[in-house]
C-alpha atoms as a PDB file:
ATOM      1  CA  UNK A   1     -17.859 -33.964 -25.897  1.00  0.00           C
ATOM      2  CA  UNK A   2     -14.789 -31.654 -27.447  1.00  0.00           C
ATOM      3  CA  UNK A   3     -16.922 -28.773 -26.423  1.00  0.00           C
ATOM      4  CA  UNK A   4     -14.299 -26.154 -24.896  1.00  0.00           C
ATOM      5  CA  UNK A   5     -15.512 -24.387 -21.997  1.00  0.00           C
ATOM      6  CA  UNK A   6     -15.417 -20.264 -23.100  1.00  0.00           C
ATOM      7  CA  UNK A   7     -17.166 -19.293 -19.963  1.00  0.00           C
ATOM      8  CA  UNK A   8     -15.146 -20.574 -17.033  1.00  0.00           C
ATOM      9  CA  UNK A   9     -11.243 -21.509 -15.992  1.00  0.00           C
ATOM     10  CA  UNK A  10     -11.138 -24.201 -13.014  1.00  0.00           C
ATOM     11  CA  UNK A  11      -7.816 -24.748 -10.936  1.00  0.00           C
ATOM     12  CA  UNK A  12      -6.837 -27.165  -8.012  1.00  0.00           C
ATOM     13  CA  UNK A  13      -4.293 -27.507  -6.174  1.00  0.00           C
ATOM     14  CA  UNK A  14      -3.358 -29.333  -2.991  1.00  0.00           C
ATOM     15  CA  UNK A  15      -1.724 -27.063  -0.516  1.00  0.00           C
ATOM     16  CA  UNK A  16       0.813 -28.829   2.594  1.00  0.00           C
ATOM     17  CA  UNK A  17      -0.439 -26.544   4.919  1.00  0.00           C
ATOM     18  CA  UNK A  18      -3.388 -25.851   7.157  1.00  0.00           C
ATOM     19  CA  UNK A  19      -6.844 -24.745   6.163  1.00  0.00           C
ATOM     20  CA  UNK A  20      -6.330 -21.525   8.475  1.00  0.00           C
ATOM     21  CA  UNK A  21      -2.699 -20.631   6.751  1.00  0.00           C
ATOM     22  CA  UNK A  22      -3.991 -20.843   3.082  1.00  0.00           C
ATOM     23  CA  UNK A  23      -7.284 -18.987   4.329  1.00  0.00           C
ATOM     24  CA  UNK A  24      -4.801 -16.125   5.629  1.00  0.00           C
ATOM     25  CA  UNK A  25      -3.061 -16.114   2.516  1.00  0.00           C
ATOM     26  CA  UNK A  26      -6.255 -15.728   0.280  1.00  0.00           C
ATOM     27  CA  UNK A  27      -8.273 -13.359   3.333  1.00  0.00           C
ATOM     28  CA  UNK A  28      -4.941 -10.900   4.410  1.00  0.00           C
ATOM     29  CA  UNK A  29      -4.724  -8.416   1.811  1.00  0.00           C
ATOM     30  CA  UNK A  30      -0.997  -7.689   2.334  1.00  0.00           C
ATOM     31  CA  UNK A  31      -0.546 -11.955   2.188  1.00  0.00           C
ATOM     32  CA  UNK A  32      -2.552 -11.812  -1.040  1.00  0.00           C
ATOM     33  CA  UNK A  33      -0.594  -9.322  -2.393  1.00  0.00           C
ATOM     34  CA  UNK A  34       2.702 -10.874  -1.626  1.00  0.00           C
ATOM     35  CA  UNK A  35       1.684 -14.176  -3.591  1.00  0.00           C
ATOM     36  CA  UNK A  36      -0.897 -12.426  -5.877  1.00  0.00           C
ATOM     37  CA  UNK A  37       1.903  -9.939  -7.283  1.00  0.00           C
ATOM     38  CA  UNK A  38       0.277  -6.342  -6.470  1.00  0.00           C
ATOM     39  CA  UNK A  39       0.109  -3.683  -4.013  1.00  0.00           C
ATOM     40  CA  UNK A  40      -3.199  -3.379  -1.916  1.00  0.00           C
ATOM     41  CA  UNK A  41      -4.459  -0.615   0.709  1.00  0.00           C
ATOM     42  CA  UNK A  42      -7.361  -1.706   2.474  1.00  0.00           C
ATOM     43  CA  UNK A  43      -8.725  -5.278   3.632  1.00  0.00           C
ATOM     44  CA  UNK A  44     -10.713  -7.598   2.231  1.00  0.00           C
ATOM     45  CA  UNK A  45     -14.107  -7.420   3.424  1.00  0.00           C
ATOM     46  CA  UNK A  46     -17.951  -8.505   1.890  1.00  0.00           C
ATOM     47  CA  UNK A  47     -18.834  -5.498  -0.266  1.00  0.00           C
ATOM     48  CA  UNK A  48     -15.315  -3.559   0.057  1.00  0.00           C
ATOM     49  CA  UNK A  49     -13.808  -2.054  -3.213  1.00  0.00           C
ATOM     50  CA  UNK A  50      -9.733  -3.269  -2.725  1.00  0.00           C
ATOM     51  CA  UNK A  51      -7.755  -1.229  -4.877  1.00  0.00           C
ATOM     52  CA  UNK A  52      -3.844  -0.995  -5.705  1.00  0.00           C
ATOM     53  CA  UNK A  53      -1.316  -1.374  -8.380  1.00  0.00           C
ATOM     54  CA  UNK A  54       0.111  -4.749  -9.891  1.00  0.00           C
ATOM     55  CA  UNK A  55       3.591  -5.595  -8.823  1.00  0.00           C
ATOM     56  CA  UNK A  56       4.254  -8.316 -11.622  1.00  0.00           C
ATOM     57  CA  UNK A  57       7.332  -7.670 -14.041  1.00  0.00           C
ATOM     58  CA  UNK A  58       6.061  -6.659 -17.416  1.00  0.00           C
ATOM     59  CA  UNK A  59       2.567  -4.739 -15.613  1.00  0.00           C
ATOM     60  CA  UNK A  60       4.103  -2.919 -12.969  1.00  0.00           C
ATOM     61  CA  UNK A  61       2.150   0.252 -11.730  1.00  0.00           C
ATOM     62  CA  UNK A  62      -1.205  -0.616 -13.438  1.00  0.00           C
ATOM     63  CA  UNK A  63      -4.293   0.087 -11.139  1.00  0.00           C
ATOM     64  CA  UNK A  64      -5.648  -3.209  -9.988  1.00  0.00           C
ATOM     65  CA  UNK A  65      -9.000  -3.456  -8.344  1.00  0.00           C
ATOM     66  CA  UNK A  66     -11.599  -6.163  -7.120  1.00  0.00           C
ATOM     67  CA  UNK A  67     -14.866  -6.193  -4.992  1.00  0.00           C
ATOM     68  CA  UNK A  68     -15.129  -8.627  -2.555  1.00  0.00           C
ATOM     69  CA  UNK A  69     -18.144 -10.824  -3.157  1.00  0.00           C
ATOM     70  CA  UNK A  70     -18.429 -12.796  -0.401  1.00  0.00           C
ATOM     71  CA  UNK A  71     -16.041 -14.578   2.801  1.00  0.00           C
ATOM     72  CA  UNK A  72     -17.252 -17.316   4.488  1.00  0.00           C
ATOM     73  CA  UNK A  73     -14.499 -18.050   7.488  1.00  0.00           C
ATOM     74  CA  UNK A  74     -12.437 -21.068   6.408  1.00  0.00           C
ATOM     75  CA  UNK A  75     -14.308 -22.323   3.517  1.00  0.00           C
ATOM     76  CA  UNK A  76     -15.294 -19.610   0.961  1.00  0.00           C
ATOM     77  CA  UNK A  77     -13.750 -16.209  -0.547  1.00  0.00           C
ATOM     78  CA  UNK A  78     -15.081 -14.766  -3.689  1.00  0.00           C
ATOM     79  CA  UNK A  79     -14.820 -11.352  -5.297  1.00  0.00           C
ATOM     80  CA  UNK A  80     -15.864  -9.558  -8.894  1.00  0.00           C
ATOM     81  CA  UNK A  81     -13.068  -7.954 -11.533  1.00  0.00           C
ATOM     82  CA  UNK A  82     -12.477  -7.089 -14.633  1.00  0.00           C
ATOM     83  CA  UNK A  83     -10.428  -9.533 -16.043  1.00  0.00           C
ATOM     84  CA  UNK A  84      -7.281  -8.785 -18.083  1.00  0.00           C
ATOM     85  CA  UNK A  85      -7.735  -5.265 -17.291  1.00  0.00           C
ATOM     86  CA  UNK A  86      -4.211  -3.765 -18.727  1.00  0.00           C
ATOM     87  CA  UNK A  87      -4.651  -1.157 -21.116  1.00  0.00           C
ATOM     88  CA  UNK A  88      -4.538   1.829 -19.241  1.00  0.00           C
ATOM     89  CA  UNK A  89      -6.134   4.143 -21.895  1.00  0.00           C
ATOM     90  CA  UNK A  90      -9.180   1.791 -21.780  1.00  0.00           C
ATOM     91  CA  UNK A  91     -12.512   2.011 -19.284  1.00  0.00           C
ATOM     92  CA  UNK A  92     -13.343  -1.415 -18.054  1.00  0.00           C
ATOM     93  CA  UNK A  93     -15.446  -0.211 -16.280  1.00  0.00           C
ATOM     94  CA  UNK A  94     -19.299  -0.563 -19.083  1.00  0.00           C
ATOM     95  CA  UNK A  95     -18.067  -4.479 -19.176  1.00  0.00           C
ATOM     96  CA  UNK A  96     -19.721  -6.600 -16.445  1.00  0.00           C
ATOM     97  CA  UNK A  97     -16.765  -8.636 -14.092  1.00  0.00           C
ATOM     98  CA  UNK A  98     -16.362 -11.878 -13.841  1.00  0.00           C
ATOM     99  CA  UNK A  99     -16.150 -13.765 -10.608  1.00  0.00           C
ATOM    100  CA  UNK A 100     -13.585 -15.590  -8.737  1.00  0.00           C
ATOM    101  CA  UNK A 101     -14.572 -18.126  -6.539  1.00  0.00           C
ATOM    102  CA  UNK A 102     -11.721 -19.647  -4.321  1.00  0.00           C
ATOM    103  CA  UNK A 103     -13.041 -22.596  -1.815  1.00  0.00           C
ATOM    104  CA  UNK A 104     -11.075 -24.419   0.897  1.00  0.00           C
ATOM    105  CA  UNK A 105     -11.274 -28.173   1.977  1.00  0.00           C
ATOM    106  CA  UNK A 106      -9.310 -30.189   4.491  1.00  0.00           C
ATOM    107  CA  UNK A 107      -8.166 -33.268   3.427  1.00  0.00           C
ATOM    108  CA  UNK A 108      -5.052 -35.420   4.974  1.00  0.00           C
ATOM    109  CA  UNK A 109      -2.331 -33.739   4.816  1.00  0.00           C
ATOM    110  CA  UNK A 110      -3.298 -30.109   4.175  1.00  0.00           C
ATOM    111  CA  UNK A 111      -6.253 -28.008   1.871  1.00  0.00           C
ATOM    112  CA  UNK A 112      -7.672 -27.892  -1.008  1.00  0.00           C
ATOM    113  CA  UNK A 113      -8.083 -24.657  -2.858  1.00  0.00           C
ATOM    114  CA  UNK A 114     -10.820 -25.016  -5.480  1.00  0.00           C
ATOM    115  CA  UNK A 115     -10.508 -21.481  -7.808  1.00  0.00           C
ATOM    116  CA  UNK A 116     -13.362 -20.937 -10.169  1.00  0.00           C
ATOM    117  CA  UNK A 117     -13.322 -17.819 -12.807  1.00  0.00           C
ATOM    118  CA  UNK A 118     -16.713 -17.752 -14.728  1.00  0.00           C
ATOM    119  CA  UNK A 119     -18.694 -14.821 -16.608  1.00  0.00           C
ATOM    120  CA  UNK A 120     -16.246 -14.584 -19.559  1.00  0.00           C
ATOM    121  CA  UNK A 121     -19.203 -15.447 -22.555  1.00  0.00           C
ATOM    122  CA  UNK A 122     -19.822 -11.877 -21.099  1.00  0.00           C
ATOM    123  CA  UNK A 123     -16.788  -9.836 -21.923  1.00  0.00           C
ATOM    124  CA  UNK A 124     -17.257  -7.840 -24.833  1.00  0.00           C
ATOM    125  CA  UNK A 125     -16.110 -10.381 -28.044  1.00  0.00           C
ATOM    126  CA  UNK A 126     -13.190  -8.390 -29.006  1.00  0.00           C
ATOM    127  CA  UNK A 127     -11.268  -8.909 -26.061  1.00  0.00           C
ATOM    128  CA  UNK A 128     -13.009 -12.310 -24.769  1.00  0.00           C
ATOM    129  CA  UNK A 129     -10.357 -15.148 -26.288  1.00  0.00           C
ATOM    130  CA  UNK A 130      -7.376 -13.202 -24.753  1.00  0.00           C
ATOM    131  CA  UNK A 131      -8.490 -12.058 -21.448  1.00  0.00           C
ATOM    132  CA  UNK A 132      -9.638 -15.929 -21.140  1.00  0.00           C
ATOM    133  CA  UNK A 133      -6.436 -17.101 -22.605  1.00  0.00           C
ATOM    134  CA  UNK A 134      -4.310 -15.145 -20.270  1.00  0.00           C
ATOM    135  CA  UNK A 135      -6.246 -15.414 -16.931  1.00  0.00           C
ATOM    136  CA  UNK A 136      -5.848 -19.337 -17.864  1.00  0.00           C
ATOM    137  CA  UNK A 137      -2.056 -19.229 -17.945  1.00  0.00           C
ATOM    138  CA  UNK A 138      -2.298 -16.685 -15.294  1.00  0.00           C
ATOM    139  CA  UNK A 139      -4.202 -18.794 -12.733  1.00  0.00           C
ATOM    140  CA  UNK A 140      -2.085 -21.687 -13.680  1.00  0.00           C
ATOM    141  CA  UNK A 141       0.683 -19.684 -12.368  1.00  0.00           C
ATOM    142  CA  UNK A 142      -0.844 -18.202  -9.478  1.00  0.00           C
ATOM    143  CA  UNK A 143      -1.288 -22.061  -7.938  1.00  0.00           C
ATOM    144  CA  UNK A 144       2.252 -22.332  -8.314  1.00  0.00           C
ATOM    145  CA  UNK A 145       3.249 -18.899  -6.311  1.00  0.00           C
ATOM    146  CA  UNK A 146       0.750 -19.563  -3.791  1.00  0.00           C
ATOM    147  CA  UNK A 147       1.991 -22.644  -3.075  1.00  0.00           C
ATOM    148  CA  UNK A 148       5.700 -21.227  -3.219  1.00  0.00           C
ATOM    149  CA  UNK A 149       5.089 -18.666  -0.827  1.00  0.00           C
ATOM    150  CA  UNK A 150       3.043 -20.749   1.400  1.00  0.00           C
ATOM    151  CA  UNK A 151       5.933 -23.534   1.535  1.00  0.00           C
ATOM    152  CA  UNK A 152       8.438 -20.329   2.190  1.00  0.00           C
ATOM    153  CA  UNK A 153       6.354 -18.805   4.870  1.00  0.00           C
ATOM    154  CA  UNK A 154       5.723 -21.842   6.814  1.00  0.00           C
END
């Protein structure tokens, strides 16, 4: 054992709501945004390009962008990104993404959102530790707003 995982961040969270609110939240761009922290024209479907600019205090204005991977009505929602992506004078675009794989299930009393982030052993090795050590704390955070605004909004 002691082995850390490089390659992959895992959250769960219970959510007191519906399956079909959170699935809104993740699915609706403009919900996603609102909890996610950016700005997003378009909608989320499989193949789409969803571009925009983060919202978040500290990154405000810098492009964000994801490709949908795949939706699966109520269950499943997946897309590919370039994690940590913040230096403006930098092209991410050479590095493969990683993927995020969000999955809903019912249980008494509301849903279960399973987030997976894997593909970070292949992120080039000078930026690997901190684009893994911030989309940790980030998606560590991003349980809690979700939940916030879903709690709000309901």
């Amino acid at each position: 054992m002691g082995t850390k995982i490089t390659d992959r961040i895992e959250e769960k969270i219970i959510l007191r709501v519906p399956r079909a609110r959170v699935w809104r939240a993740l699915t609706d761009a403009e919900e996603f945004g609102a909890w996610f922290g950016v700005k997003l024209a378009g909608s989320f479907s499989p193949g789409a390009s969803v571009k925009g600019t983060i919202t978040e205090k500290g990154y405000e204005g810098l492009p964000f962008e994801l490709v949908v991977e795949k939706i699966e009505p109520q269950r499943l929602f997946s897309w590919r990104w370039h994690p940590y992506a913040v230096d403006p004078d930098v092209d991410y675009s050479g590095e493969p993404p990683t993927l995020v794989v969000c999955e809903l299930e019912e249980v008494a009393g509301g849903t279960v959102l399973n987030l997976v982030e894997s593909g970070f052993d292949g992120i080039p090795a000078a930026r690997r530790a901190e684009a893994f050590r911030m989309h940790e704390e980030g998606w560590a955070a991003q349980m809690k707003s979700i939940e916030r605004y879903l709690a709000k909004a309901a």
